[in-house]
PDB file of N, CA and C in Angstrom:
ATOM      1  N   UNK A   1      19.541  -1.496  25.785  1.00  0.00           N
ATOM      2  CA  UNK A   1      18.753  -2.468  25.039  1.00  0.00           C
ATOM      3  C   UNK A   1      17.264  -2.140  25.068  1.00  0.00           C
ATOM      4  N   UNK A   2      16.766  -1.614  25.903  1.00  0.00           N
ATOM      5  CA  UNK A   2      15.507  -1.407  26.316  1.00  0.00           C
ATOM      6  C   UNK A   2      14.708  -0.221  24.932  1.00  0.00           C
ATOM      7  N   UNK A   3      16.035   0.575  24.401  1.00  0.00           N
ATOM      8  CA  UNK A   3      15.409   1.288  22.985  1.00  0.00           C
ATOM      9  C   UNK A   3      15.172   0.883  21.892  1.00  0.00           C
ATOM     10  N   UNK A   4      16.041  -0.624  21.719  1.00  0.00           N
ATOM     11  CA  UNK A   4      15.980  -1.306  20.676  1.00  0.00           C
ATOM     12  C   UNK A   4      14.472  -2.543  20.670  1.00  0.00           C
ATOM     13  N   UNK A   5      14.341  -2.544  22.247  1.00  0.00           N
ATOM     14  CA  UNK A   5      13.451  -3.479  22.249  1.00  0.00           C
ATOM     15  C   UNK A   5      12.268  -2.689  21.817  1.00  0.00           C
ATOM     16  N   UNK A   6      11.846  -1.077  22.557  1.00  0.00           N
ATOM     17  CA  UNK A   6      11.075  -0.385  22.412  1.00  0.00           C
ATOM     18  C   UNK A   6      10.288  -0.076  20.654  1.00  0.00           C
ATOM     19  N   UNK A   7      11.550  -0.125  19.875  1.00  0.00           N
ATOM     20  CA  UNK A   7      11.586   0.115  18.463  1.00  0.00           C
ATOM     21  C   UNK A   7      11.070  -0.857  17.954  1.00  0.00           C
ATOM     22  N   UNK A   8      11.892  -2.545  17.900  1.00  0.00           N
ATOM     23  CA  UNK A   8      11.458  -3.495  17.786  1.00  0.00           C
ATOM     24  C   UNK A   8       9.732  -3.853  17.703  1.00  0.00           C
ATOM     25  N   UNK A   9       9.197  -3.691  19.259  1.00  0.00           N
ATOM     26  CA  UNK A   9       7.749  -3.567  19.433  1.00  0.00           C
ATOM     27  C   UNK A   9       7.190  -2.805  18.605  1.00  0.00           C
ATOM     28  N   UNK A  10       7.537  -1.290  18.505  1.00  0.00           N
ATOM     29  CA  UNK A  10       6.720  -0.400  17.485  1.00  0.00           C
ATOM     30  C   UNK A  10       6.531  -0.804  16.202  1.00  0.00           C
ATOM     31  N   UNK A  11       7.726  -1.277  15.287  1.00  0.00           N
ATOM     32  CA  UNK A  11       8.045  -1.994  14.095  1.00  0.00           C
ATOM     33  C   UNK A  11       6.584  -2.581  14.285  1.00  0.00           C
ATOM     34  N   UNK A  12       6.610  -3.990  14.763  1.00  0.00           N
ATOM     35  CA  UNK A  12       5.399  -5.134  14.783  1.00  0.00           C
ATOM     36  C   UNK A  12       4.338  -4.564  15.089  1.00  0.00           C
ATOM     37  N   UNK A  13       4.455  -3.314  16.153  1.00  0.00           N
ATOM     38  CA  UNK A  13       2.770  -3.200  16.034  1.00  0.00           C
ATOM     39  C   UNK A  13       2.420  -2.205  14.851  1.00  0.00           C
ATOM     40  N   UNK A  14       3.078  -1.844  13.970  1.00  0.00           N
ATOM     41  CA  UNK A  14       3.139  -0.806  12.936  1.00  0.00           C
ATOM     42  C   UNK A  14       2.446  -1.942  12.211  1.00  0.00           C
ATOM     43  N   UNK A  15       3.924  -2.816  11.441  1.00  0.00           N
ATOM     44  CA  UNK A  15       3.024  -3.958  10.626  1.00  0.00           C
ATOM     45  C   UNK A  15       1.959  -4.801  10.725  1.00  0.00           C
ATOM     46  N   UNK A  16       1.276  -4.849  12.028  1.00  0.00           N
ATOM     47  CA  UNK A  16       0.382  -5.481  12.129  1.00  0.00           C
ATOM     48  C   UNK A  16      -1.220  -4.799  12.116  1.00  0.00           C
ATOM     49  N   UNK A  17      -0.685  -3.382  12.543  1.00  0.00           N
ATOM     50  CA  UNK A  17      -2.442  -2.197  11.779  1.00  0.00           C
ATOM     51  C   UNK A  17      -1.948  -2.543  10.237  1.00  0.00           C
ATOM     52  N   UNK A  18      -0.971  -2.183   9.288  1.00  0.00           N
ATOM     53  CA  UNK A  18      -0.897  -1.981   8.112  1.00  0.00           C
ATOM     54  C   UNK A  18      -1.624  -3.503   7.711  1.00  0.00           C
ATOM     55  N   UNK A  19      -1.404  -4.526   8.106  1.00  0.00           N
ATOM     56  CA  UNK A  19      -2.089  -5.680   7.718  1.00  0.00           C
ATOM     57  C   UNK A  19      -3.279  -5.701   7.966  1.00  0.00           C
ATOM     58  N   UNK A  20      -3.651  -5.008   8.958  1.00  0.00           N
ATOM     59  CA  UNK A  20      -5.287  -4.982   8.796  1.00  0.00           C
ATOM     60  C   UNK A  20      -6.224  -4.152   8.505  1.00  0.00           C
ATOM     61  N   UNK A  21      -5.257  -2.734   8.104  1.00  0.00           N
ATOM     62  CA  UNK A  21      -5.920  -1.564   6.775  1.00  0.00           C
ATOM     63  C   UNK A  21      -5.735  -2.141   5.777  1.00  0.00           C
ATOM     64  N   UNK A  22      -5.187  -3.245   5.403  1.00  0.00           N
ATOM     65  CA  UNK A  22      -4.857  -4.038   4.088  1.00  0.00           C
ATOM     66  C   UNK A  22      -5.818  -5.140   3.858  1.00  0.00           C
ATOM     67  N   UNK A  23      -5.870  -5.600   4.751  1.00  0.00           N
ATOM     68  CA  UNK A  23      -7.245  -6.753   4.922  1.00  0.00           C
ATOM     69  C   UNK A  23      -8.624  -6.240   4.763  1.00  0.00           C
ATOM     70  N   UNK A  24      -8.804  -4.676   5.156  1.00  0.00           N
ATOM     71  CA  UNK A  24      -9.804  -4.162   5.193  1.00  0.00           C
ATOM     72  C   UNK A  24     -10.153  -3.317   3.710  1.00  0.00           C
ATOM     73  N   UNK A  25      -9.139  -2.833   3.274  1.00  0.00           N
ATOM     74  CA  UNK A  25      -9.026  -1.879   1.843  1.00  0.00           C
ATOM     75  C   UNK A  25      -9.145  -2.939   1.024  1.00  0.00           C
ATOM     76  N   UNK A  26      -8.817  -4.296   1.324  1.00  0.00           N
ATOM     77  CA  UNK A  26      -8.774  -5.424  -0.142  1.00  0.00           C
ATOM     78  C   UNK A  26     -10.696  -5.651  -0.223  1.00  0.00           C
ATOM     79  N   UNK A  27     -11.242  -5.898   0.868  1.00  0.00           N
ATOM     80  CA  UNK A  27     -12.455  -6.677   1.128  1.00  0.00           C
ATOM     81  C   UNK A  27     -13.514  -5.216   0.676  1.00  0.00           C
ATOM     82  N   UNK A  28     -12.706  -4.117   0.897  1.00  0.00           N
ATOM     83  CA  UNK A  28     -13.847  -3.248   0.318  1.00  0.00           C
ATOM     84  C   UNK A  28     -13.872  -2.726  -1.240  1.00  0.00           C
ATOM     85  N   UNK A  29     -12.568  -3.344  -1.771  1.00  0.00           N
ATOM     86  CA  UNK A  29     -12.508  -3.226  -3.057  1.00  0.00           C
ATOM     87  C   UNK A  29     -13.036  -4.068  -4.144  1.00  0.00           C
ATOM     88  N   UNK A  30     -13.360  -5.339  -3.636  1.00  0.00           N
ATOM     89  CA  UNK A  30     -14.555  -6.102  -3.792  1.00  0.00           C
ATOM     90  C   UNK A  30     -15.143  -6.325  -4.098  1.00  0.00           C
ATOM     91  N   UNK A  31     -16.282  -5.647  -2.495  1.00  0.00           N
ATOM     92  CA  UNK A  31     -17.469  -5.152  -2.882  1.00  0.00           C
ATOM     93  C   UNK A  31     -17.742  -4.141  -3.552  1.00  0.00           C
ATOM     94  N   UNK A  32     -16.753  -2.932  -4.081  1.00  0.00           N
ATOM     95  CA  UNK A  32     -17.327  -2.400  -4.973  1.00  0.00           C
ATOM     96  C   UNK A  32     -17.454  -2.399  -6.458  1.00  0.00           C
ATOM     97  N   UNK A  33     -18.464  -2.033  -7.372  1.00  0.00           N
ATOM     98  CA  UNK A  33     -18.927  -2.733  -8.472  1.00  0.00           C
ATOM     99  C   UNK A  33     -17.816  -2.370  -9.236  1.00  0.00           C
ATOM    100  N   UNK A  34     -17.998  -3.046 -10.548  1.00  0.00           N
ATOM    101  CA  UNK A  34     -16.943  -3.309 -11.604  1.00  0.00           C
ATOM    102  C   UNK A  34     -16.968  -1.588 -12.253  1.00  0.00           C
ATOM    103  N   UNK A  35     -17.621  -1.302 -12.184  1.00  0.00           N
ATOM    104  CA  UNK A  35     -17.567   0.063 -12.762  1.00  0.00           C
ATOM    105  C   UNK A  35     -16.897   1.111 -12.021  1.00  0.00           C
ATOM    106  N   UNK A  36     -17.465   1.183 -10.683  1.00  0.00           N
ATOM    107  CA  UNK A  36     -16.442   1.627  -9.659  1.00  0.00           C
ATOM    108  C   UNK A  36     -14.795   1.290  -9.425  1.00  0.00           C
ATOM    109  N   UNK A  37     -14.916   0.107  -9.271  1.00  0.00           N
ATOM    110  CA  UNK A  37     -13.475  -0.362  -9.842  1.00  0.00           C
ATOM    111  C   UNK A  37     -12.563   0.330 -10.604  1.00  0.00           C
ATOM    112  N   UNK A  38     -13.173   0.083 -11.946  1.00  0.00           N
ATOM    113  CA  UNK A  38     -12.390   0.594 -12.851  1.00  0.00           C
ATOM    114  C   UNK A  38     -12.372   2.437 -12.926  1.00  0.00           C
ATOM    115  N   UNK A  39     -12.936   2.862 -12.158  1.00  0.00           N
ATOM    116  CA  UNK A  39     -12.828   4.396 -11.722  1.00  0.00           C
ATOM    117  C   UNK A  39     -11.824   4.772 -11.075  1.00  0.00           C
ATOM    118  N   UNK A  40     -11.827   3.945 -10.036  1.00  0.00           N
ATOM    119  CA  UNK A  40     -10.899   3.633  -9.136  1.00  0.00           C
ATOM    120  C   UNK A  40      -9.659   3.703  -9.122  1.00  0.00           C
ATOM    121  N   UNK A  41      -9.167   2.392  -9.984  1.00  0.00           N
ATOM    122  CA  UNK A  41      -8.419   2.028 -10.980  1.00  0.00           C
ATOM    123  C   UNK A  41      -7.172   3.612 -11.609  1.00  0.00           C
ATOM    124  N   UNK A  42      -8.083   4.388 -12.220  1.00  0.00           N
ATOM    125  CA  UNK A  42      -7.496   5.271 -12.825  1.00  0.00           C
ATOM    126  C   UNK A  42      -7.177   5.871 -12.069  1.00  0.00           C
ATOM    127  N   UNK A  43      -7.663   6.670 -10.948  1.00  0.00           N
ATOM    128  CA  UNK A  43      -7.674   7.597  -9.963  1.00  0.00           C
ATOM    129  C   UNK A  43      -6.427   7.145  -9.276  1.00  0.00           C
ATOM    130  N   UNK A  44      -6.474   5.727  -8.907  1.00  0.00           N
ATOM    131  CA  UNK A  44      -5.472   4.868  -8.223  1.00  0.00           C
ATOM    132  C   UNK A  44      -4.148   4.835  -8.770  1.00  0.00           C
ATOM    133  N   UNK A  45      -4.105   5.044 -10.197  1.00  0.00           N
ATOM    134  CA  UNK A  45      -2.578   5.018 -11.242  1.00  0.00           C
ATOM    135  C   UNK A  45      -2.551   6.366 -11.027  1.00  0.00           C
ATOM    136  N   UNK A  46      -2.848   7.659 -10.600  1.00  0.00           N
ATOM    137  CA  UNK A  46      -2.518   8.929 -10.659  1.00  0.00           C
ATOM    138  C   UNK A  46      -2.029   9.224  -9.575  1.00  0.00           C
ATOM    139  N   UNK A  47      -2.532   8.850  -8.740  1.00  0.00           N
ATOM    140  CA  UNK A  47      -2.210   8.396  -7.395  1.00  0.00           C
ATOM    141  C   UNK A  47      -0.731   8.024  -7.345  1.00  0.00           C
ATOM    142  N   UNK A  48      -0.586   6.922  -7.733  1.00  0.00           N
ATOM    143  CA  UNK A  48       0.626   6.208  -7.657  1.00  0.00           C
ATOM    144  C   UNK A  48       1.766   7.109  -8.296  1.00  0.00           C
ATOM    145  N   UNK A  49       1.288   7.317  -9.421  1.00  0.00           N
ATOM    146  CA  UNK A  49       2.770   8.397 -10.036  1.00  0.00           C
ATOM    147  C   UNK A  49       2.940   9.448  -9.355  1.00  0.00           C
ATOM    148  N   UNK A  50       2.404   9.971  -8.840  1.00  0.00           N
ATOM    149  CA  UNK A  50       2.881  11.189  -7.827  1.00  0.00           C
ATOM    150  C   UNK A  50       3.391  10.658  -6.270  1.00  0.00           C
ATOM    151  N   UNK A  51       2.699  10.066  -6.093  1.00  0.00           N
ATOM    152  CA  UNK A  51       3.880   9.414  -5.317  1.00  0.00           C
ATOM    153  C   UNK A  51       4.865   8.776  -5.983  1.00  0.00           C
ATOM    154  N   UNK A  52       5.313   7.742  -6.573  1.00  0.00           N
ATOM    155  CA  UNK A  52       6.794   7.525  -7.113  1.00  0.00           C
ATOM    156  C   UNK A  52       7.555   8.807  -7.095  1.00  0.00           C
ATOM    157  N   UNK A  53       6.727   9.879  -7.644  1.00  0.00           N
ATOM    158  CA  UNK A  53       7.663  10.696  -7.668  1.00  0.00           C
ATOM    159  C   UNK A  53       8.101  11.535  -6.352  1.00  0.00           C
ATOM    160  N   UNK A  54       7.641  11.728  -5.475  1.00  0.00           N
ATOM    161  CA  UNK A  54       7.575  12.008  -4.104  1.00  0.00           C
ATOM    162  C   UNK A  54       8.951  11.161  -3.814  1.00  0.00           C
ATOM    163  N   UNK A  55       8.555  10.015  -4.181  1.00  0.00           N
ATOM    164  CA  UNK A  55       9.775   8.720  -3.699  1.00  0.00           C
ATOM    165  C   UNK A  55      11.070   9.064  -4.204  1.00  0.00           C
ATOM    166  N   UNK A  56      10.781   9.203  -5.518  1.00  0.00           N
ATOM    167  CA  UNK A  56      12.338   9.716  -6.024  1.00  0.00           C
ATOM    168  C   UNK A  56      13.111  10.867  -5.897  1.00  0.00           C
ATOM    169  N   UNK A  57      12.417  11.473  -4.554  1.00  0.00           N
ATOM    170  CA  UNK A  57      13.264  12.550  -3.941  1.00  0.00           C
ATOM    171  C   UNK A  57      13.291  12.491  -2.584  1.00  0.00           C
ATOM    172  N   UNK A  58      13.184  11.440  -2.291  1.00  0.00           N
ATOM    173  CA  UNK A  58      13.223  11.643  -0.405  1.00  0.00           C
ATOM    174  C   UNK A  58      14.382  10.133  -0.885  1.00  0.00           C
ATOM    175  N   UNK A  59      15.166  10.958   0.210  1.00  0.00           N
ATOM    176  CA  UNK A  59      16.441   9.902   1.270  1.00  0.00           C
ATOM    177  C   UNK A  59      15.173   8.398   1.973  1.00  0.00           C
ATOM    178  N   UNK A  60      15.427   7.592   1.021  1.00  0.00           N
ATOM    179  CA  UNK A  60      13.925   6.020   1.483  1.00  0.00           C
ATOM    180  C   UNK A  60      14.958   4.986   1.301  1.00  0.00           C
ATOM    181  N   UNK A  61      14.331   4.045   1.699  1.00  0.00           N
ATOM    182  CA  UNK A  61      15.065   2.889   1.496  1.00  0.00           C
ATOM    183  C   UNK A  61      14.553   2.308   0.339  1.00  0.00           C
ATOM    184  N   UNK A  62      15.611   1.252  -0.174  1.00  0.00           N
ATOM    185  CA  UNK A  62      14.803   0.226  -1.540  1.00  0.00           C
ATOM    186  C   UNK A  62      14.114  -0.434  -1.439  1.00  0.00           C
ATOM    187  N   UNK A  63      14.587  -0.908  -0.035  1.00  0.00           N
ATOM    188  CA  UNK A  63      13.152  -2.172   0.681  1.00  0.00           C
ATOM    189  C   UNK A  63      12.048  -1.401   0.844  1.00  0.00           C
ATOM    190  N   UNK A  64      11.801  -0.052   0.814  1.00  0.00           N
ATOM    191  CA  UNK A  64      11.008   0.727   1.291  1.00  0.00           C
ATOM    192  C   UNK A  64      10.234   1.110  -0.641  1.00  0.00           C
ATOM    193  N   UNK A  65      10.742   1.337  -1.218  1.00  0.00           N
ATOM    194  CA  UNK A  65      10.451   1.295  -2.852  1.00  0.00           C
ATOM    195  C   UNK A  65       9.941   0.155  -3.170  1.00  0.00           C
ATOM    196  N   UNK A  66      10.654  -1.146  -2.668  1.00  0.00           N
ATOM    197  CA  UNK A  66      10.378  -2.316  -3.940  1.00  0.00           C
ATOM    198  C   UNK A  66       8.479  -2.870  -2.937  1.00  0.00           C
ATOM    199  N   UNK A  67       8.926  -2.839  -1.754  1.00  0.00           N
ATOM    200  CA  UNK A  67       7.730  -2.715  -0.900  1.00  0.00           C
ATOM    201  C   UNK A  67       6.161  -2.000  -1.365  1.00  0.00           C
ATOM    202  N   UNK A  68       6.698  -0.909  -1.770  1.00  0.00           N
ATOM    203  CA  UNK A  68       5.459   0.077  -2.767  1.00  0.00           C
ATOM    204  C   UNK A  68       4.986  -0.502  -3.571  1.00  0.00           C
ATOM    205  N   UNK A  69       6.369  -0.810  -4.565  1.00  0.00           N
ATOM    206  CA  UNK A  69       5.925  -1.284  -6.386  1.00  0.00           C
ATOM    207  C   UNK A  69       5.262  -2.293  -6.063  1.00  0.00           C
ATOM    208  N   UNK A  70       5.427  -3.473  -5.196  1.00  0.00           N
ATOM    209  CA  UNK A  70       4.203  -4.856  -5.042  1.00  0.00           C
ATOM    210  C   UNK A  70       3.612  -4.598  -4.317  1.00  0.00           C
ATOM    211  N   UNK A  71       3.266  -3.406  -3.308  1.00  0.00           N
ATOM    212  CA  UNK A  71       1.583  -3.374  -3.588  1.00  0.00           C
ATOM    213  C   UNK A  71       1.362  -2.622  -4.233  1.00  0.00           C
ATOM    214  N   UNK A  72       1.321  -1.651  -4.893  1.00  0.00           N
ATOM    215  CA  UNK A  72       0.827  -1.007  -6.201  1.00  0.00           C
ATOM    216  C   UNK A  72       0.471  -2.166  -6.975  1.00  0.00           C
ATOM    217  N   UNK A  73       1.358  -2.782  -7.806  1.00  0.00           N
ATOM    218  CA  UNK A  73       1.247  -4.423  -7.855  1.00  0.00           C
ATOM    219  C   UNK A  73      -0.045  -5.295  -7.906  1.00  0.00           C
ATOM    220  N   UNK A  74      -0.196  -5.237  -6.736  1.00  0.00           N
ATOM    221  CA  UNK A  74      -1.131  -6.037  -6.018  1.00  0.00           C
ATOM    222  C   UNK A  74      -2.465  -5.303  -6.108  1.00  0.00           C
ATOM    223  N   UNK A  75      -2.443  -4.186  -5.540  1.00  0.00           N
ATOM    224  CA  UNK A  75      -3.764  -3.806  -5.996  1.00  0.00           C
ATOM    225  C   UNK A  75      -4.366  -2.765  -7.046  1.00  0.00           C
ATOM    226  N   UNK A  76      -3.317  -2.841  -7.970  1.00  0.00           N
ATOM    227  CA  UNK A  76      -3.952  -2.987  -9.249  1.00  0.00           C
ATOM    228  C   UNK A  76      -4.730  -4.074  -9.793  1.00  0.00           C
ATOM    229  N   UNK A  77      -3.900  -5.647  -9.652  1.00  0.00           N
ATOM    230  CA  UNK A  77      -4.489  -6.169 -10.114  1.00  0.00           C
ATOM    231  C   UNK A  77      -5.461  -6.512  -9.392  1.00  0.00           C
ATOM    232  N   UNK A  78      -6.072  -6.632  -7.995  1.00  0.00           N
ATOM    233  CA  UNK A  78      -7.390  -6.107  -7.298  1.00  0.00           C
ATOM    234  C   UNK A  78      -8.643  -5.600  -7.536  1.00  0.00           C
ATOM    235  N   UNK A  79      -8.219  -4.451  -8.278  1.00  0.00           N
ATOM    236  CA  UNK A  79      -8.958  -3.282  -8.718  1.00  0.00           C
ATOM    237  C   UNK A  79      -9.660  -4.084 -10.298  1.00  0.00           C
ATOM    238  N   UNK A  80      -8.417  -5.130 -10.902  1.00  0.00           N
ATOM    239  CA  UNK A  80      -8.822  -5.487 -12.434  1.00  0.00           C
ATOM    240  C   UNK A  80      -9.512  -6.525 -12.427  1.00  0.00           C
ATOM    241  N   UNK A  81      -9.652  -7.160 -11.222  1.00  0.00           N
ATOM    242  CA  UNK A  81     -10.975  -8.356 -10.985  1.00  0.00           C
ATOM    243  C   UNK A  81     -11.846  -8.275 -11.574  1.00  0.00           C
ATOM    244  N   UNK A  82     -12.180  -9.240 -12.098  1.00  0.00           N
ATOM    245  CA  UNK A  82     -13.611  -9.695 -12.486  1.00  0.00           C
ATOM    246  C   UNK A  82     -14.931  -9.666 -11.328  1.00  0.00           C
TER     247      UNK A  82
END
């Protein structure tokens, strides 16, 4: 039991940096200006398709896919703030 607990722990402390490179990448996207943004933005959709496609060849999970697509998701529309 002691490997499962070990794993367990890692899991949570995994998700809990990713929540706060997430807290931190949202607040600096922000502050940067609308023009930057939308630079961003593009760079950020090129980004993304090469990875999908990365994705659609590695052995991943779906929870591990559908996980991506909402934040891709998410900070797109981030990036499309006013």
């Amino acid at each position: 039991m002691k490997n499962l607990a070990d794993a367990t722990e890692r899991i949570c402390e995994l998700k809990g940096s990713l929540c706060a490179i997430d807290a931190l990448l949202s607040a600096l996207i922000l502050e940067l200006p609308a023009e930057r943004r939308a630079h961003l933005l593009q760079k950020f959709a090129a980004h993304v398709e090469i990875a999908r496609t990365v994705l659609l060849h590695t052995p991943i999970s779906e929870h591990t896919i559908n996980a991506f697509e909402r934040d891709v998701h998410r900070t797109s529309a981030l990036l499309q703030r006013p």
